[in-house]
Protein backbone atom coordinates (compact mmCIF):
# COMPACT_ATOMS: atom_id res chain seq x y z
CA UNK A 1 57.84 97.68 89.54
CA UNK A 2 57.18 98.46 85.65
CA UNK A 3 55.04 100.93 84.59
CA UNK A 4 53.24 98.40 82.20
CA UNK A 5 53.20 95.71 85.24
CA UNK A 6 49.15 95.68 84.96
CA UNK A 7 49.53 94.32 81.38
CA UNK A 8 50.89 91.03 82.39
CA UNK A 9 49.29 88.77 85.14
CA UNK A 10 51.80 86.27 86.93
CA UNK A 11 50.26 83.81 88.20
CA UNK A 12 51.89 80.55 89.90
CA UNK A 13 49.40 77.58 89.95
CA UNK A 14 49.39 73.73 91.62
CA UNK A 15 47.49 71.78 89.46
CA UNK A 16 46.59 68.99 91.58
CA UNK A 17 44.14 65.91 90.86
CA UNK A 18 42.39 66.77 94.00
CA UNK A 19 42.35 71.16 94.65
CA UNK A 20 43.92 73.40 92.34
CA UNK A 21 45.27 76.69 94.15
CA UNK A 22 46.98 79.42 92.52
CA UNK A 23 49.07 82.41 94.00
CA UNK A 24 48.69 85.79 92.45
CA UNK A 25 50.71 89.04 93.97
CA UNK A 26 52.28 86.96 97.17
CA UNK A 27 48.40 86.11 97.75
CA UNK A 28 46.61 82.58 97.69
CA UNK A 29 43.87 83.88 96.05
CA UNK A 30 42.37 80.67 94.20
CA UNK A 31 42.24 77.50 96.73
CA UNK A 32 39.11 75.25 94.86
CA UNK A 33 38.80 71.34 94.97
CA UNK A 34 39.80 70.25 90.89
CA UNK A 35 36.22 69.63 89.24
CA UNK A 36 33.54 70.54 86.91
CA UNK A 37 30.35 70.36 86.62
CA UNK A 38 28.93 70.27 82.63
CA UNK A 39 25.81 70.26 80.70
CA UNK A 40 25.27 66.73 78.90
CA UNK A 41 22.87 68.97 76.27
CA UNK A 42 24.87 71.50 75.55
CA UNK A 43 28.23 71.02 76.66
CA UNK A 44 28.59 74.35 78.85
CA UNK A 45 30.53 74.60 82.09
CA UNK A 46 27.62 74.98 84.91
CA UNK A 47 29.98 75.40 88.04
CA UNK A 48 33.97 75.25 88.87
CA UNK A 49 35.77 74.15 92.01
CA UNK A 50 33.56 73.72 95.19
CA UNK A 51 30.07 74.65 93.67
CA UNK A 52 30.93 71.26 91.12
CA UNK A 53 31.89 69.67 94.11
CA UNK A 54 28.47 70.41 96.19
CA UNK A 55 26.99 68.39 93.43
CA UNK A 56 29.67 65.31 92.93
CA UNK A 57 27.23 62.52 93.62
CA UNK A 58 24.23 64.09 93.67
CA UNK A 59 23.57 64.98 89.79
CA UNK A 60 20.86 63.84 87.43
CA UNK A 61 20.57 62.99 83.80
CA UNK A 62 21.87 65.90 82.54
CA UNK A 63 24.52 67.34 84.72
CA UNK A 64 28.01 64.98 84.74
CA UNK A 65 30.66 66.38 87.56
CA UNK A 66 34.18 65.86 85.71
CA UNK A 67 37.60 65.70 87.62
CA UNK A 68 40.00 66.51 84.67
CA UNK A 69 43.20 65.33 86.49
CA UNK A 70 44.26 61.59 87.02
CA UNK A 71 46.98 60.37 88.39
CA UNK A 72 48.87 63.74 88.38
CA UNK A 73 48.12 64.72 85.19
CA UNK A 74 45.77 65.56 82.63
CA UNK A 75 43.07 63.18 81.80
CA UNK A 76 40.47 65.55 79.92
CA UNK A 77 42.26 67.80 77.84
CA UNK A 78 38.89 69.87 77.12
CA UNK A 79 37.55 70.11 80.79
CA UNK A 80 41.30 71.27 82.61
CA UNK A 81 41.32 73.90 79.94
CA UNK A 82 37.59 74.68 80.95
CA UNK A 83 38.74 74.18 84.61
CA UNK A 84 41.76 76.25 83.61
CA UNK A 85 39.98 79.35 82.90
CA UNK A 86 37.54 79.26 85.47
CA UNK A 87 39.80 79.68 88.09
CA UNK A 88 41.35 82.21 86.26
CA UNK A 89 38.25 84.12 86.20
CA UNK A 90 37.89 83.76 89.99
CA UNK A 91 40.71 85.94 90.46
CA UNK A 92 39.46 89.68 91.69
CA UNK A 93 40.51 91.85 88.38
CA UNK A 94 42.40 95.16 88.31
CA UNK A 95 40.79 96.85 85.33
CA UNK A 96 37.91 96.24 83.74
CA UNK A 97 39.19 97.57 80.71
CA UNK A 98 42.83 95.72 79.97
CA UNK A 99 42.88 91.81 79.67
CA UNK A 100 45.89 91.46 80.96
CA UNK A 101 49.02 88.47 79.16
CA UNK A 102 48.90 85.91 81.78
CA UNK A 103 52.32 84.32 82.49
CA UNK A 104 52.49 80.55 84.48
CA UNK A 105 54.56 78.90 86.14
CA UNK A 106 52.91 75.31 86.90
CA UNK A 107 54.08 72.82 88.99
CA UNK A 108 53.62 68.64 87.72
CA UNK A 109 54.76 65.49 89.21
CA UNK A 110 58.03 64.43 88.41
CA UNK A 111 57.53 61.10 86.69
CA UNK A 112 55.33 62.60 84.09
CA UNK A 113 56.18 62.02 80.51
CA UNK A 114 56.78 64.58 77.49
CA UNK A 115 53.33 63.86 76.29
CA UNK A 116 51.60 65.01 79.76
CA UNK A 117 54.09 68.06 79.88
CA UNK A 118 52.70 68.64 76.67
CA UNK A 119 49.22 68.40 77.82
CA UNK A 120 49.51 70.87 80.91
CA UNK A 121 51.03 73.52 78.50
CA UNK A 122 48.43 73.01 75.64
CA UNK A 123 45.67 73.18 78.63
CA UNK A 124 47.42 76.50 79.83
CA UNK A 125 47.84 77.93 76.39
CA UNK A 126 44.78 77.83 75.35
CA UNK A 127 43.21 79.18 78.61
CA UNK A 128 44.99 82.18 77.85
CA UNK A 129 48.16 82.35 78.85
CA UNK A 130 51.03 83.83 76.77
CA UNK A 131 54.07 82.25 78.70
CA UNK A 132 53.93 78.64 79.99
CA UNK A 133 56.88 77.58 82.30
CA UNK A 134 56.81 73.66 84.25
CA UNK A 135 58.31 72.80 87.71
CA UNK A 136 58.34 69.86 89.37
CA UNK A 137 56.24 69.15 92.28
CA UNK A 138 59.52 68.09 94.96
CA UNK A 139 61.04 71.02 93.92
CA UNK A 140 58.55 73.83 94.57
CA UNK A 141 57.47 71.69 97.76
CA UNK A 142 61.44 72.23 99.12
CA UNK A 143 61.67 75.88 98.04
CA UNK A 144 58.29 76.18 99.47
CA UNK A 145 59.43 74.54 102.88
CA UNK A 146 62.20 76.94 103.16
CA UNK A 147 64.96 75.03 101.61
CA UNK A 148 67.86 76.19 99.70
CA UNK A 149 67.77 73.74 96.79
CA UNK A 150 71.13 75.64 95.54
CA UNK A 151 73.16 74.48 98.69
CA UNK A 152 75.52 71.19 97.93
CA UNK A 153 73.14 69.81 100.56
CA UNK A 154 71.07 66.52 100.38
CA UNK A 155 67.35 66.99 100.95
CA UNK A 156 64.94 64.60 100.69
CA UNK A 157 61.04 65.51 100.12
CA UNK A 158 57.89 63.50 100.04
CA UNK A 159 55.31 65.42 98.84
CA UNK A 160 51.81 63.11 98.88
CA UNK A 161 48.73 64.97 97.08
CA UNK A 162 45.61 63.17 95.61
CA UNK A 163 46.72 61.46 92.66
CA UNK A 164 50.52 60.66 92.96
CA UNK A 165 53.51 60.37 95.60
CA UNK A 166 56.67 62.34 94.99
CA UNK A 167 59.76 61.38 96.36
CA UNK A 168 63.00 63.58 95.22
CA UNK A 169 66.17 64.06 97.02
CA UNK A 170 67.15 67.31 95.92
CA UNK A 171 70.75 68.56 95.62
CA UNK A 172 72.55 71.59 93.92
CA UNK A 173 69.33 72.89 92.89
CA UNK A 174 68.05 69.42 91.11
CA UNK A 175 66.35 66.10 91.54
CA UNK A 176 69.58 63.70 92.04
CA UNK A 177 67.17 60.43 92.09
CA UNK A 178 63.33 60.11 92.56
CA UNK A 179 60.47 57.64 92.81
CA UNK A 180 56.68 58.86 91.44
CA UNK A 181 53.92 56.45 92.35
CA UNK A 182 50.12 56.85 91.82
CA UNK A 183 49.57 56.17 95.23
CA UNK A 184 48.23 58.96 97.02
CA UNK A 185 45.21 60.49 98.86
CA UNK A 186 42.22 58.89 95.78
CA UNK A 187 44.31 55.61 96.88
CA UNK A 188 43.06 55.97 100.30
CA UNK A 189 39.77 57.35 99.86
CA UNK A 190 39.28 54.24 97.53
CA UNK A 191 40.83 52.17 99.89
CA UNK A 192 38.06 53.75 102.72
CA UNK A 193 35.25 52.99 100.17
CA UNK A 194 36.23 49.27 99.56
CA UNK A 195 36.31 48.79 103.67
CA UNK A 196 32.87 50.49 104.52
CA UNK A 197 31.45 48.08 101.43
CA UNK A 198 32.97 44.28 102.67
CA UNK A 199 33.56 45.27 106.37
CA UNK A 200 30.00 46.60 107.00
CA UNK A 201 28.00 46.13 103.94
CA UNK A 202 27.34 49.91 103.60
CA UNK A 203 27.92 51.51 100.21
CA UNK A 204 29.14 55.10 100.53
CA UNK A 205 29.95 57.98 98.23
CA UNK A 206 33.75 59.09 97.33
CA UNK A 207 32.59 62.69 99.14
CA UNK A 208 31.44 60.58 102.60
CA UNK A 209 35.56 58.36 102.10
CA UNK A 210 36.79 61.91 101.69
CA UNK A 211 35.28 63.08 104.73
CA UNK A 212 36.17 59.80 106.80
CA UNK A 213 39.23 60.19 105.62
CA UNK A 214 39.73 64.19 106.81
CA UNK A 215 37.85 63.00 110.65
CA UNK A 216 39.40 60.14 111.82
CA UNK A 217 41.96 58.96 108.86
CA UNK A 218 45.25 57.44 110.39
CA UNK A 219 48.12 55.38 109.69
CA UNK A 220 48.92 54.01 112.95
CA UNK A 221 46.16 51.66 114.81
CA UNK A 222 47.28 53.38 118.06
CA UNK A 223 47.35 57.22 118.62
CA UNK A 224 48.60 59.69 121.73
CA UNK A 225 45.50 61.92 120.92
CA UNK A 226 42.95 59.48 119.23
CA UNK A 227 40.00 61.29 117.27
CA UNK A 228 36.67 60.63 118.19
CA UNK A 229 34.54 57.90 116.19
CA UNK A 230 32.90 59.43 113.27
CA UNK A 231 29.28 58.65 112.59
CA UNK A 232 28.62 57.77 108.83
CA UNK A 233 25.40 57.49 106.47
CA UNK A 234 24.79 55.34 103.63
CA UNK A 235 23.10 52.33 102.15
CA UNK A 236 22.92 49.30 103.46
CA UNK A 237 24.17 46.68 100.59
CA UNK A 238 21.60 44.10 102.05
CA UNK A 239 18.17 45.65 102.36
CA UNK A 240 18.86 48.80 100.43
CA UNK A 241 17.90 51.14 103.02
CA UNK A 242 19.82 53.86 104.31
CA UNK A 243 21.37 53.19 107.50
CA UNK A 244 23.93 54.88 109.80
CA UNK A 245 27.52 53.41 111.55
CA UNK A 246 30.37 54.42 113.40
CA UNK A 247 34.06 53.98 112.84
CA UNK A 248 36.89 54.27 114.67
CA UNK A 249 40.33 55.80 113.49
CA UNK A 250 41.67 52.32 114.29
CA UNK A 251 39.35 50.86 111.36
CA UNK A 252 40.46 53.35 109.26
CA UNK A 253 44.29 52.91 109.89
CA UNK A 254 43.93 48.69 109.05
CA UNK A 255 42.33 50.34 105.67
CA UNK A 256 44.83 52.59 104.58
CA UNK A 257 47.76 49.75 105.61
CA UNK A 258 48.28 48.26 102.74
CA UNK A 259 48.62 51.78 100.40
CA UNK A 260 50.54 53.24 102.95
CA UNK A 261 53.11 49.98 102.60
CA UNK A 262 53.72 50.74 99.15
CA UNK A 263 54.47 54.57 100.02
CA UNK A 264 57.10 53.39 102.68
CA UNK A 265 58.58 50.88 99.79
CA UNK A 266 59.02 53.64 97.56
CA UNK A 267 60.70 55.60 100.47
CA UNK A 268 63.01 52.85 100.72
CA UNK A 269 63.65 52.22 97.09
CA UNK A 270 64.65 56.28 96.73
CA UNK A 271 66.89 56.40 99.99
CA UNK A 272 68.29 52.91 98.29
CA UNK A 273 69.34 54.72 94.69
CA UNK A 274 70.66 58.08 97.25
CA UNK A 275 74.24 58.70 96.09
CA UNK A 276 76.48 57.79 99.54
CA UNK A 277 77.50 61.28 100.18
CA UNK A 278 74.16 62.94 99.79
CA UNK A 279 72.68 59.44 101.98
CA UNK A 280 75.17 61.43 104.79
CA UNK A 281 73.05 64.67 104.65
CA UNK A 282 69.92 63.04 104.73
CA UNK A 283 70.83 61.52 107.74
CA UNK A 284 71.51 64.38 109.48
CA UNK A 285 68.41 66.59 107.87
CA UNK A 286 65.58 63.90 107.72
CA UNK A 287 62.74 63.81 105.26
CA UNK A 288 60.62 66.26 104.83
CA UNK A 289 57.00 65.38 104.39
CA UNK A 290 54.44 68.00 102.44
CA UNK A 291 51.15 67.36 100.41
CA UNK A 292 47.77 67.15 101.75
CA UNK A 293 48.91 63.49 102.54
CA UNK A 294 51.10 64.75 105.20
CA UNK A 295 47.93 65.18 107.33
CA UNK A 296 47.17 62.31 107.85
CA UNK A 297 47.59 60.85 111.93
CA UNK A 298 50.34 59.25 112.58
CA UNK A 299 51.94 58.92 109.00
CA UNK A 300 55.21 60.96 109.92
CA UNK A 301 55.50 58.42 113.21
CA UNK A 302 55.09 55.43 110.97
CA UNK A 303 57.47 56.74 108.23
CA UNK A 304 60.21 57.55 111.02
CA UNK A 305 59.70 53.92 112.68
CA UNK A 306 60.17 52.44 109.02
CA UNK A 307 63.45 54.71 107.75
CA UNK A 308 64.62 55.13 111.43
CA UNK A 309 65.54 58.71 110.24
CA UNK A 310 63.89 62.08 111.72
CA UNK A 311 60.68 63.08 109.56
CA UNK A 312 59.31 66.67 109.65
CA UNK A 313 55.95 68.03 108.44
CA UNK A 314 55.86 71.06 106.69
CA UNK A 315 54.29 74.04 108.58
CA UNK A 316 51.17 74.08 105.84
CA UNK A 317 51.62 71.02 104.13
CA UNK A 318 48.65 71.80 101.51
CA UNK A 319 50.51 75.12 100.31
CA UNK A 320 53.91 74.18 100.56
CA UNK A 321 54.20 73.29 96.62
CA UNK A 322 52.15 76.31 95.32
CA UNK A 323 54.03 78.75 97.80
CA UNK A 324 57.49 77.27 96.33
CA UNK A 325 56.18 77.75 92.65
CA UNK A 326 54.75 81.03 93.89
CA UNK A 327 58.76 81.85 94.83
CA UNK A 328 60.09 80.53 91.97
CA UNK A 329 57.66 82.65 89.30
CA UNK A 330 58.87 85.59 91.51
CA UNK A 331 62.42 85.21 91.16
CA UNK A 332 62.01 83.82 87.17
CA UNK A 333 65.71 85.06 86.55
CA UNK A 334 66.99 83.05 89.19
CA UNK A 335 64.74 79.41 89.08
CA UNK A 336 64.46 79.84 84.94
CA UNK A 337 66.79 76.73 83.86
CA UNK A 338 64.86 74.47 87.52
CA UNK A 339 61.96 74.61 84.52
CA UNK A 340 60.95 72.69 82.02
């Protein structure tokens, strides 16, 4: 270790549309949901990460709750650089004294265009940092999973987070072919939110979806080990009074259907551009399935019944991308030209 290493901070971030989590020293030490919460007056920054989140919903007049990321990628260029540098600032500090240069390595989906690179850099930039460096999202989420993305080997990854789907099959330490759809966990919380309002006239916030979604969420109308029904508030569309329901995980899975679908089509469409020798290694290795998506009942059953090819979850699905950017900031020398 350098003598000056306290002068530079290295920090590897996932900049996701729904939690933002950054690695710092080997160490998760930032793991916040990706909101804001501002002053309409005055324009200052009130609360970041889960104190914004407490009040998603539940603000007046002059408080707005901002989620800067849509879709994957930046969609309020001044609140992600607020967002940015609040997280930052949530890291414990060495010395009190030094500021220290803050190099990045941040990890974006892999259909985004030059403009949204652009946008993540500018964002990180002007947060502070000195060195910006971009990796996509299927490739920190297969060094992350323990995958040697040098190897002549054919890998394929689905990583599904909260604004977008990645699929990549990954070879000699690059994407060979991939598919990026903005179909993802918002998708199904929406999705949750549309079926609570014309299945049981009950209006619902995206925070109650969220947590339907987290209890008894599924893909698959039948399970081994079923959760139990979830009991959920809201209003009642037809007398405006709040009122209280159950659902099943069996509700939830006819919900999701029809997002799901166009997840296993893009599946599909990717193994359908694979390359013939690198469609042999898949074969034998499976897909690999990572993202907070990943946790959702049933989805790696489904996925197998539809490919008819093994499908493994990552160990920690949630960290696998920001532990394989986390690797690659480590070794810089070695993952430099996997960056954009």
């Amino acid at each position: 270790m350098s003598v000056f290493s306290f002068l530079t901070q290295d920090l590897a971030i996932d900049l996701g549309t729904a939690n933002t989590l950054i690695i710092h020293k080997d160490q998760v030490v930032v793991d916040e949901p990706s909101i804001i919460a501002v002053n309409r007056r005055n324009g200052n920054v009130i609360a970041v990460g889960s104190q914004a989140q407490q009040m998603h919903g539940k603000v007046h007049e002059d408080i707005k709750t901002i989620r800067p990321l849509k879709d994957g990628v930046i969609a309020d260029f001044q609140a992600a650089e607020h967002m940015i540098r609040g997280m930052i600032d949530m890291i414990p500090k060495t010395s009190k004294l030094i500021k220290p240069q803050q190099r990045m390595v941040i990890c974006i989906p892999s259909g985004i265009t030059e403009v949204e690179k652009r946008a993540v850099k500018d964002s990180a930039e002007r947060a502070g940092a000195k060195e910006v460096y971009l990796i996509h999202e299927p490739m920190a989420a297969a060094i992350g999973i323990g995958i040697d993305v040098f190897e002549p080997m054919g890998n394929m990854i689905i990583d599904i987070g909260g604004g977008t789907t990645e699929i990549a099959v990954i070879a000699l330490a690059g994407i060979v072919c991939d598919q990026s759809i903005r179909v993802a966990g918002d998708e199904f919380t929406e999705d949750i939110l549309d079926y609570m309002r014309r299945q049981h006239n009950l209006l619902v916030g995206e925070r109650t979806a969220e947590r339907i979604k987290i209890e008894v969420g599924s893909a698959l109308p039948e399970l081994d080990n079923p959760p139990p029904d979830f009991a959920v508030n809201g209003r009642d569309l037809m007398t405006g009074i709040p009122k209280q329901i159950t659902v099943s995980y069996s509700e939830i899975a006819s919900a999701l259907d029809k997002s799901i679908s166009k997840i296993e089509e893009a599946i599909l469409r990717a193994l359908e551009l694979t390359p013939p020798e690198l469609s042999a290694d898949i074969y034998s290795t499976g897909l690999y399935l990572t993202g907070g998506g990943a946790l959702l009942r049933g989805l790696d059953k489904r996925i197998a019944t539809k490919t008819k090819l093994p499908v493994h979850v990552a160990e920690d699905p949630l960290r696998a991308v920001v532990r394989g950017t986390g690797m690659a900031l480590k070794n810089l020398k070695n993952h430099k030209f996997l960056m954009t």
